[in-house]
PDB file of N, CA and C in Angstrom:
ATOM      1  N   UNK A   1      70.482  93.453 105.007  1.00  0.00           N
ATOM      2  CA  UNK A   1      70.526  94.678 104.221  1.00  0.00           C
ATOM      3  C   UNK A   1      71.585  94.585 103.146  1.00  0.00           C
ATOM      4  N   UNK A   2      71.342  95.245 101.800  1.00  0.00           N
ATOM      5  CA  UNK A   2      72.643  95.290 100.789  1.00  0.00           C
ATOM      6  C   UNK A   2      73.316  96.659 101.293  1.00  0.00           C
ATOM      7  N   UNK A   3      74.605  95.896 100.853  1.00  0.00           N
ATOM      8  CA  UNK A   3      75.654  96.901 101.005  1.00  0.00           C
ATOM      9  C   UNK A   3      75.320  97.727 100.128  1.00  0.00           C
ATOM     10  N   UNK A   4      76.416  99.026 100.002  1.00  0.00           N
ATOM     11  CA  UNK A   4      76.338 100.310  98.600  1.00  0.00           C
ATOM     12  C   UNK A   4      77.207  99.890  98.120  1.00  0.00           C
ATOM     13  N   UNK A   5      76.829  99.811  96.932  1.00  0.00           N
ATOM     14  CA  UNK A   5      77.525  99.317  95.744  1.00  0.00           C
ATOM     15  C   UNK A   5      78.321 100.803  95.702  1.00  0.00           C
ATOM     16  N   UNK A   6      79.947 100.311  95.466  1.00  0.00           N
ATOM     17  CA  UNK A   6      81.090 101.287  94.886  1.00  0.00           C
ATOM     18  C   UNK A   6      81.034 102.420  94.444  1.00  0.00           C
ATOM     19  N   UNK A   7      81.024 103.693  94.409  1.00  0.00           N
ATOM     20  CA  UNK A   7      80.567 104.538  92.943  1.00  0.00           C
ATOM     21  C   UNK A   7      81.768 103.907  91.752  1.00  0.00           C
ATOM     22  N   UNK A   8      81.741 104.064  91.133  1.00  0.00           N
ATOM     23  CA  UNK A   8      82.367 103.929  89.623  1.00  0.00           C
ATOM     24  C   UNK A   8      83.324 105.015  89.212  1.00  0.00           C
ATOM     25  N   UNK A   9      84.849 105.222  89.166  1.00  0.00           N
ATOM     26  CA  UNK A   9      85.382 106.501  89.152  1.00  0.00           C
ATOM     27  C   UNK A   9      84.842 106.970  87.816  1.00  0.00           C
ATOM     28  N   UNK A  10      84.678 107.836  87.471  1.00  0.00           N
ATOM     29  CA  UNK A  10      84.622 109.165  86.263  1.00  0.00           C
ATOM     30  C   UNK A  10      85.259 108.854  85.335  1.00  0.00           C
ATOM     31  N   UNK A  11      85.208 108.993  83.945  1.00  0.00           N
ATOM     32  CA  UNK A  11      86.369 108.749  82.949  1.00  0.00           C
ATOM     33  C   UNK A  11      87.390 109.544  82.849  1.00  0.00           C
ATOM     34  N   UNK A  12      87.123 110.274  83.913  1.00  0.00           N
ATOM     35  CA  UNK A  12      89.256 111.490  83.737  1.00  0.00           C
ATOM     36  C   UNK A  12      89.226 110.614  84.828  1.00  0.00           C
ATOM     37  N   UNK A  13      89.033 110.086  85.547  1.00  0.00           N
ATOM     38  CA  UNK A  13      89.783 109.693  86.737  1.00  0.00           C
ATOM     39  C   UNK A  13      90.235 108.051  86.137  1.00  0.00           C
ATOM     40  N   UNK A  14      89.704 107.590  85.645  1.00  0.00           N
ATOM     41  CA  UNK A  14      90.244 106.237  84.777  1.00  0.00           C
ATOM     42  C   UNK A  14      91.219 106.640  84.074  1.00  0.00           C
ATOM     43  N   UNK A  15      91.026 107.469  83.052  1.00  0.00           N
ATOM     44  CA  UNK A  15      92.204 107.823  82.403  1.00  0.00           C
ATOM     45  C   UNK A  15      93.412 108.297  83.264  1.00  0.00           C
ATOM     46  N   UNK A  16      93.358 109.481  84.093  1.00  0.00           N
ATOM     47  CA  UNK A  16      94.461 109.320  85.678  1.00  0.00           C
ATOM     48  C   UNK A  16      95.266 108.323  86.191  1.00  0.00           C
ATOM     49  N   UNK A  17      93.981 106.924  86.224  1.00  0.00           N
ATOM     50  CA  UNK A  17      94.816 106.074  86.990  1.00  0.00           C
ATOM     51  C   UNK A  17      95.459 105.518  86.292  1.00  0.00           C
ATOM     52  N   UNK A  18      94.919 105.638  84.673  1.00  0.00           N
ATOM     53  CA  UNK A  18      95.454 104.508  84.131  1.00  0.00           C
ATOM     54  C   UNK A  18      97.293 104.697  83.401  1.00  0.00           C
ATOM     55  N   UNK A  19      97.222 106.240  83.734  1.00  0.00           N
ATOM     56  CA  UNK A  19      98.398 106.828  83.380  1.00  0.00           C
ATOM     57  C   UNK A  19      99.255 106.690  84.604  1.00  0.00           C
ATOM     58  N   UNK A  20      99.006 106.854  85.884  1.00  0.00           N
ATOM     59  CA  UNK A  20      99.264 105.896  86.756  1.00  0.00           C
ATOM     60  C   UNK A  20     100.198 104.870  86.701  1.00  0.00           C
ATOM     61  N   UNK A  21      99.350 104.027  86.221  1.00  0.00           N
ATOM     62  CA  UNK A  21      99.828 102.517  85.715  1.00  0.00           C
ATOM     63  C   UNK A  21     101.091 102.354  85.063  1.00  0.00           C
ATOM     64  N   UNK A  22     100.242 103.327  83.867  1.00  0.00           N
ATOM     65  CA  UNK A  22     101.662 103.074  83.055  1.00  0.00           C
ATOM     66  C   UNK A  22     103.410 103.599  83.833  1.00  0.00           C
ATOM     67  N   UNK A  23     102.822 104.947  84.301  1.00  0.00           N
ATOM     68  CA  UNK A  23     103.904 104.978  84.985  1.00  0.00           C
ATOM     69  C   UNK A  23     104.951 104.467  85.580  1.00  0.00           C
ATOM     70  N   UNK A  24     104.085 103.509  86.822  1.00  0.00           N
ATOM     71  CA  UNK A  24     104.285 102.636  87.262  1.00  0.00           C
ATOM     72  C   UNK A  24     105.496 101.604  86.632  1.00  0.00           C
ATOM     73  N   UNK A  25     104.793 101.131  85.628  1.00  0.00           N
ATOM     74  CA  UNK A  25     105.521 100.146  84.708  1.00  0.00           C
ATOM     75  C   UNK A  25     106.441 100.410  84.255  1.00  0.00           C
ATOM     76  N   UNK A  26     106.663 101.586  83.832  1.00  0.00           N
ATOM     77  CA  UNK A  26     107.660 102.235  83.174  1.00  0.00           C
ATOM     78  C   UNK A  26     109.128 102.500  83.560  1.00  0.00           C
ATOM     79  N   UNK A  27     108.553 102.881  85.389  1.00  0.00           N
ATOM     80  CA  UNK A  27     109.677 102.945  86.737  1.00  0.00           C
ATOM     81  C   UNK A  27     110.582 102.185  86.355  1.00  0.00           C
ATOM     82  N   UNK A  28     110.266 100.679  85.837  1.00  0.00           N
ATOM     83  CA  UNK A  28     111.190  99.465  86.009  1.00  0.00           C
ATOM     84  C   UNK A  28     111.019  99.113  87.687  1.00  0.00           C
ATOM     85  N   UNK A  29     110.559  99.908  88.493  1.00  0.00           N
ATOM     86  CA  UNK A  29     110.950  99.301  89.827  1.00  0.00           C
ATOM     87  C   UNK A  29     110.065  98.084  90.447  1.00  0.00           C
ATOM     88  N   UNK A  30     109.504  97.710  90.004  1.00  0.00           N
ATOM     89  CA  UNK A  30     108.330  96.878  90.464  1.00  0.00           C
ATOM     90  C   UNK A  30     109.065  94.768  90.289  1.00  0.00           C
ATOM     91  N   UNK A  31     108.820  94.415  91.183  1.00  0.00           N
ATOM     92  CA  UNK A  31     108.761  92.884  90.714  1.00  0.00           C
ATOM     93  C   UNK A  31     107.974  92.432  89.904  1.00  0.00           C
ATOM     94  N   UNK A  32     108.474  91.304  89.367  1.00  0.00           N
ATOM     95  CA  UNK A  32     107.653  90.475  88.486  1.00  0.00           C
ATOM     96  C   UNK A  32     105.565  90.847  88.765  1.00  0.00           C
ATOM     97  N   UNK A  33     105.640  90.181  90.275  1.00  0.00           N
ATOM     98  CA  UNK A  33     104.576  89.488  90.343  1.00  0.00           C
ATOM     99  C   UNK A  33     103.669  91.328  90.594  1.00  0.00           C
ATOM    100  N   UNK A  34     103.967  91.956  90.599  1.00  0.00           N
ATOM    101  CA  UNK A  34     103.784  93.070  91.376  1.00  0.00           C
ATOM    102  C   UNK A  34     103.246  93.919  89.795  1.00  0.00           C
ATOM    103  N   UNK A  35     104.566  93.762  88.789  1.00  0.00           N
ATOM    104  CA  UNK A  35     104.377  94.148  87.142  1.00  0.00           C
ATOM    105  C   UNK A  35     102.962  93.503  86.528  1.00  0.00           C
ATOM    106  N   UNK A  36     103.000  92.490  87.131  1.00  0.00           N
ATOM    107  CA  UNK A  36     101.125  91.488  86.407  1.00  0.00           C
ATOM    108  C   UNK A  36     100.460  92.202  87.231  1.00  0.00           C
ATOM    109  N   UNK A  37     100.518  92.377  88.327  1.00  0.00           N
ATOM    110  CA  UNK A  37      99.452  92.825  88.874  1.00  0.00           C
ATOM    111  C   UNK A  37      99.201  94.311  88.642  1.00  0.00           C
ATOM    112  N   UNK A  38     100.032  95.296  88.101  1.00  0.00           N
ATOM    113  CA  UNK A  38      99.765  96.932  87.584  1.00  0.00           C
ATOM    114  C   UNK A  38      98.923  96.583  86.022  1.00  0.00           C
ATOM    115  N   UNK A  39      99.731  95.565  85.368  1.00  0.00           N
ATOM    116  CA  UNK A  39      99.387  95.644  83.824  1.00  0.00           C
ATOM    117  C   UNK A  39      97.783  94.696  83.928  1.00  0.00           C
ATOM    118  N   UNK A  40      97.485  93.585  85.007  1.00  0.00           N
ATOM    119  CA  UNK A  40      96.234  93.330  84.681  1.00  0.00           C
ATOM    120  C   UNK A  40      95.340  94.845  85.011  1.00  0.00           C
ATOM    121  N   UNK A  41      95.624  95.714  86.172  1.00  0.00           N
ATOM    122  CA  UNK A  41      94.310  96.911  86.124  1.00  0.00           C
ATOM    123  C   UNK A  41      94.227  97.191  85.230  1.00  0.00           C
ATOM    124  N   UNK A  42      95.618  97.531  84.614  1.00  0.00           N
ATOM    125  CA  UNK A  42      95.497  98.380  83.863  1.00  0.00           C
ATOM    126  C   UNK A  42      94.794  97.995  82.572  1.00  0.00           C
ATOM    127  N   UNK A  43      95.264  96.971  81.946  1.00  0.00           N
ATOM    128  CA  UNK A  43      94.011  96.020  80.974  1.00  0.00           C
ATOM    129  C   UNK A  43      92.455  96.481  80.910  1.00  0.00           C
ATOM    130  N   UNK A  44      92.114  95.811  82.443  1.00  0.00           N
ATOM    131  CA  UNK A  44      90.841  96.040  82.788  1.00  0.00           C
ATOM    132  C   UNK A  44      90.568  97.350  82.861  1.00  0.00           C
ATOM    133  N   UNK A  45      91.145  98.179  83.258  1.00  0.00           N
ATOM    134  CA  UNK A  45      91.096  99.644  83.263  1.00  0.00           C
ATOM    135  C   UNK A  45      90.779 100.222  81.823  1.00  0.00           C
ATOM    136  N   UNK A  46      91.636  99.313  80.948  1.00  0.00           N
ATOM    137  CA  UNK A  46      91.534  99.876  79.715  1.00  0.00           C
ATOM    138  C   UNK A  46      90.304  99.714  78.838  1.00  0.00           C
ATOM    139  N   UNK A  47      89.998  98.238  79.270  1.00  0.00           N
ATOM    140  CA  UNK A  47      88.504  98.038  78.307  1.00  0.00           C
ATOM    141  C   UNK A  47      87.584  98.561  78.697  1.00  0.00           C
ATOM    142  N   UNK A  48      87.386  99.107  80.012  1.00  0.00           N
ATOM    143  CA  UNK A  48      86.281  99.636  80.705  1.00  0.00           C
ATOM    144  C   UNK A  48      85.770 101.192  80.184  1.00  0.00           C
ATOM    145  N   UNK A  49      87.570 101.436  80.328  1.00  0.00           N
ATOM    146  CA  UNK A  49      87.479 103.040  79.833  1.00  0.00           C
ATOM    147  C   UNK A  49      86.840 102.794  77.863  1.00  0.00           C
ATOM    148  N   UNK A  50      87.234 101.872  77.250  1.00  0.00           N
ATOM    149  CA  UNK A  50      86.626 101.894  75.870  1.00  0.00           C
ATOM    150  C   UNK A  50      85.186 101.108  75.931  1.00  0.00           C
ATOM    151  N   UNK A  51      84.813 100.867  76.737  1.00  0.00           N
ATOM    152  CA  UNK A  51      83.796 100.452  76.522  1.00  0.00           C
ATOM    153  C   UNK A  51      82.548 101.909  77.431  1.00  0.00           C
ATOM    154  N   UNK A  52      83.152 102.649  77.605  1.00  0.00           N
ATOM    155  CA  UNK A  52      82.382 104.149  77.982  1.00  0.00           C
ATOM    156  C   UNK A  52      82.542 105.200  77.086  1.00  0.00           C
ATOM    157  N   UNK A  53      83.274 104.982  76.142  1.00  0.00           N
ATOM    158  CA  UNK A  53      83.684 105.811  75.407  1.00  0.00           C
ATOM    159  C   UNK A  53      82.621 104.980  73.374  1.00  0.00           C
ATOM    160  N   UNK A  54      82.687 103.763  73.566  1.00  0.00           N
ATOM    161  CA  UNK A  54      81.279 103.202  73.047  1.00  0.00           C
ATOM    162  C   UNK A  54      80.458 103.508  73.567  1.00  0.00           C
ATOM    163  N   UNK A  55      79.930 103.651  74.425  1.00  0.00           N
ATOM    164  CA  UNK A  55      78.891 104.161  75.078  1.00  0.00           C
ATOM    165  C   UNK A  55      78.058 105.398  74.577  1.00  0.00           C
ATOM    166  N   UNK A  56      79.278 106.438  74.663  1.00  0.00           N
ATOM    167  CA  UNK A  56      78.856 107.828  74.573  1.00  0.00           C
ATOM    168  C   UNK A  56      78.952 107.658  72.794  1.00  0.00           C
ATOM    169  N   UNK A  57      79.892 107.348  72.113  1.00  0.00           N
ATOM    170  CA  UNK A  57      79.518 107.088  70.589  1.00  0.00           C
ATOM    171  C   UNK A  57      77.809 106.627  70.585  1.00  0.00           C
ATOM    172  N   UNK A  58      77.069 105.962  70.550  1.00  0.00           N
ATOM    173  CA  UNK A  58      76.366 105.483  70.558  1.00  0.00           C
ATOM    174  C   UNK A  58      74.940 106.144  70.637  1.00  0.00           C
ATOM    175  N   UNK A  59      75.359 107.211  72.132  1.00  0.00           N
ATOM    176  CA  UNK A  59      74.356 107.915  72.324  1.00  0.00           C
ATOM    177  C   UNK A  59      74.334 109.516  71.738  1.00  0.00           C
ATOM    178  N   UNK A  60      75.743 109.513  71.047  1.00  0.00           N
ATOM    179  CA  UNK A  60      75.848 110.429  70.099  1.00  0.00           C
ATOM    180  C   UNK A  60      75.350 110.270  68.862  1.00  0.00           C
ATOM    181  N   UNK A  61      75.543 108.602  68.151  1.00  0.00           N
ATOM    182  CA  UNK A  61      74.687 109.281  67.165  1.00  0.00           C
ATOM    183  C   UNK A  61      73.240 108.280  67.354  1.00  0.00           C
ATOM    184  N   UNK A  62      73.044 108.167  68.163  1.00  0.00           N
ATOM    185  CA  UNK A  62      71.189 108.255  68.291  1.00  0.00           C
ATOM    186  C   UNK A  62      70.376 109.920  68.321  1.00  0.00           C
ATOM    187  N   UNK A  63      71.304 110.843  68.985  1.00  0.00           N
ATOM    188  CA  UNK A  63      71.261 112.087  69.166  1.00  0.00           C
ATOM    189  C   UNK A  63      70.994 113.425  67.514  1.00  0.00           C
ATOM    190  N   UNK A  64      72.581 112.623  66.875  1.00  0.00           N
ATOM    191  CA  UNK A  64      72.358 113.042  65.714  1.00  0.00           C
ATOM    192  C   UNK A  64      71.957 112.423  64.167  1.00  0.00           C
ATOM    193  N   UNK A  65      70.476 112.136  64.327  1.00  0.00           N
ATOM    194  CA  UNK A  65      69.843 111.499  63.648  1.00  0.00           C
ATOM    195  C   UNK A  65      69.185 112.739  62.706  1.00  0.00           C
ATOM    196  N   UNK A  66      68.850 112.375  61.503  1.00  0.00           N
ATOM    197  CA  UNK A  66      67.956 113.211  60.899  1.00  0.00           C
ATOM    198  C   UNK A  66      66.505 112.790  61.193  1.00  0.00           C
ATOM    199  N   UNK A  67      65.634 113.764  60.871  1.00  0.00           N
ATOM    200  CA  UNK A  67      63.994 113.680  60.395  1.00  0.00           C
ATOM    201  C   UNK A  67      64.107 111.754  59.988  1.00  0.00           C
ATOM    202  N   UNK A  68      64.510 111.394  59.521  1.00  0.00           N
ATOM    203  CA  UNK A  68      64.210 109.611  58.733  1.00  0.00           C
ATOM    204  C   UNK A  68      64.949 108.972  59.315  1.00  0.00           C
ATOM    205  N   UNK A  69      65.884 109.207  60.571  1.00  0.00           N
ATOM    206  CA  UNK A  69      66.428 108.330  61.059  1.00  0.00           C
ATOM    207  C   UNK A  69      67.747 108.284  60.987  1.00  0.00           C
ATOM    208  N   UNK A  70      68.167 108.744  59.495  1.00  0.00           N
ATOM    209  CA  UNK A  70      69.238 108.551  59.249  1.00  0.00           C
ATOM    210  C   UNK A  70      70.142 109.334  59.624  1.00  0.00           C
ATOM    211  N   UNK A  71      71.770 109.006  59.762  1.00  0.00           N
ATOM    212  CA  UNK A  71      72.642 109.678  60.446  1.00  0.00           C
ATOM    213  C   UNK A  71      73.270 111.072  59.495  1.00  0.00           C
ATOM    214  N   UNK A  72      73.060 112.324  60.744  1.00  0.00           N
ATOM    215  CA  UNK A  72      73.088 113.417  60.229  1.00  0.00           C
ATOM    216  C   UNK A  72      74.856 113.893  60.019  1.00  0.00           C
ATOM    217  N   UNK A  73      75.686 113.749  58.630  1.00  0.00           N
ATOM    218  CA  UNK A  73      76.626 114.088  58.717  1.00  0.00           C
ATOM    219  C   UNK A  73      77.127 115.176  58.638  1.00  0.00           C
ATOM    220  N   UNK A  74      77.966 116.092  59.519  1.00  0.00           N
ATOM    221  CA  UNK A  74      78.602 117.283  59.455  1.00  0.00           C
ATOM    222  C   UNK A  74      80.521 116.885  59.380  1.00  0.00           C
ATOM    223  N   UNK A  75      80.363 117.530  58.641  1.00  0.00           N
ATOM    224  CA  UNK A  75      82.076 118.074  58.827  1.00  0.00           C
ATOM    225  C   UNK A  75      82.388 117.984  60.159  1.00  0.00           C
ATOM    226  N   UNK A  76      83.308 117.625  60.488  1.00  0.00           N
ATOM    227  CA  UNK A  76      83.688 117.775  62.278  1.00  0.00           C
ATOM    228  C   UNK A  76      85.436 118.195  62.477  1.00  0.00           C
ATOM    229  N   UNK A  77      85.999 119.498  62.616  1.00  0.00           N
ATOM    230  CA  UNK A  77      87.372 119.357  63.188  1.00  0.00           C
ATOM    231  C   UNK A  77      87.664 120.344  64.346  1.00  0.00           C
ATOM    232  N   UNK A  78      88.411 120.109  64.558  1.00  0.00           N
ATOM    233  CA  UNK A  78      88.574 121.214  66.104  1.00  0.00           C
ATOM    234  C   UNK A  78      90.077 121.747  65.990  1.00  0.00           C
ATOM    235  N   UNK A  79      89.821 123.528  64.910  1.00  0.00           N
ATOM    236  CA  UNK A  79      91.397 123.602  64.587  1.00  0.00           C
ATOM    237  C   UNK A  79      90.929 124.753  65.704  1.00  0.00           C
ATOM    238  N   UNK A  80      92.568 125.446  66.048  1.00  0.00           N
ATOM    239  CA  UNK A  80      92.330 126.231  66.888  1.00  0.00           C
ATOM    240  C   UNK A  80      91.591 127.771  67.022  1.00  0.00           C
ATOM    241  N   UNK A  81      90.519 128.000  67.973  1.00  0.00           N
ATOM    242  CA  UNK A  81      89.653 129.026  67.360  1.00  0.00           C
ATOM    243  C   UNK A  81      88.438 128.591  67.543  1.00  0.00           C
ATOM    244  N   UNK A  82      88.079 127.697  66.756  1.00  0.00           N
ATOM    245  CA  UNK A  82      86.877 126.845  66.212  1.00  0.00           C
ATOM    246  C   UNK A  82      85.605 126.756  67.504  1.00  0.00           C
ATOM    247  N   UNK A  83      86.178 126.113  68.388  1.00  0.00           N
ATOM    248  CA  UNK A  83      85.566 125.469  69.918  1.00  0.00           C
ATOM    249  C   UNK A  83      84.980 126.878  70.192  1.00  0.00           C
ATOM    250  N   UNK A  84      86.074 127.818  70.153  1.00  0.00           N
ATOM    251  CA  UNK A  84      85.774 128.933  70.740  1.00  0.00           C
ATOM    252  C   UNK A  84      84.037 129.537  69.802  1.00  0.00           C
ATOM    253  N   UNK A  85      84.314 129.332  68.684  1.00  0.00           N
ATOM    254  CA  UNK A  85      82.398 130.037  67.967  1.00  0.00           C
ATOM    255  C   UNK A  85      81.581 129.125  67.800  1.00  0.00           C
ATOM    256  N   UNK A  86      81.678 128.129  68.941  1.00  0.00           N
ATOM    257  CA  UNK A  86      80.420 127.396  69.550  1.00  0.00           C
ATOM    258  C   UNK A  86      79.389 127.615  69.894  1.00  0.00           C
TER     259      UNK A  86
END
């Protein structure tokens, strides 16, 4: 039988750990070998989290396409207020 594959944490929870990490590092308290081993997750932590965050770019603008395909541009800022007359 296959095992269950892992779930995959969430991207706030990547971002969590990865603040975590830094933390971590930051302590100063850690040994050498102990410091490679926070800063490789965290690496990997890091490309993972940008490579989900390509992701969702991606399927954003397949989303906002015009009538011809082409990409539908709006103004975009988020001053305060704004979110709110969504």
């Amino acid at each position: 039988m296959s095992q269950k594959k892992e779930k995959e944490p969430t991207f706030e929870q990547g971002v969590a750990r990865l603040e975590e990490l830094i933390e971590e590092l930051e302590g100063g308290e850690l040994d050498l070998d102990k410091s490679l081993a926070v800063f490789e997750e965290g690496v990997k932590l890091s490309r993972r989290l940008n490579r989900k965050l390509d992701e969702a770019e991606k399927k954003l603008e397949l989303l906002l396409k015009d009538e011809d395909g082409g990409p539908l541009a709006e103004e975009f800022s988020l001053e305060p207020g704004e979110a709110d007359e969504l």
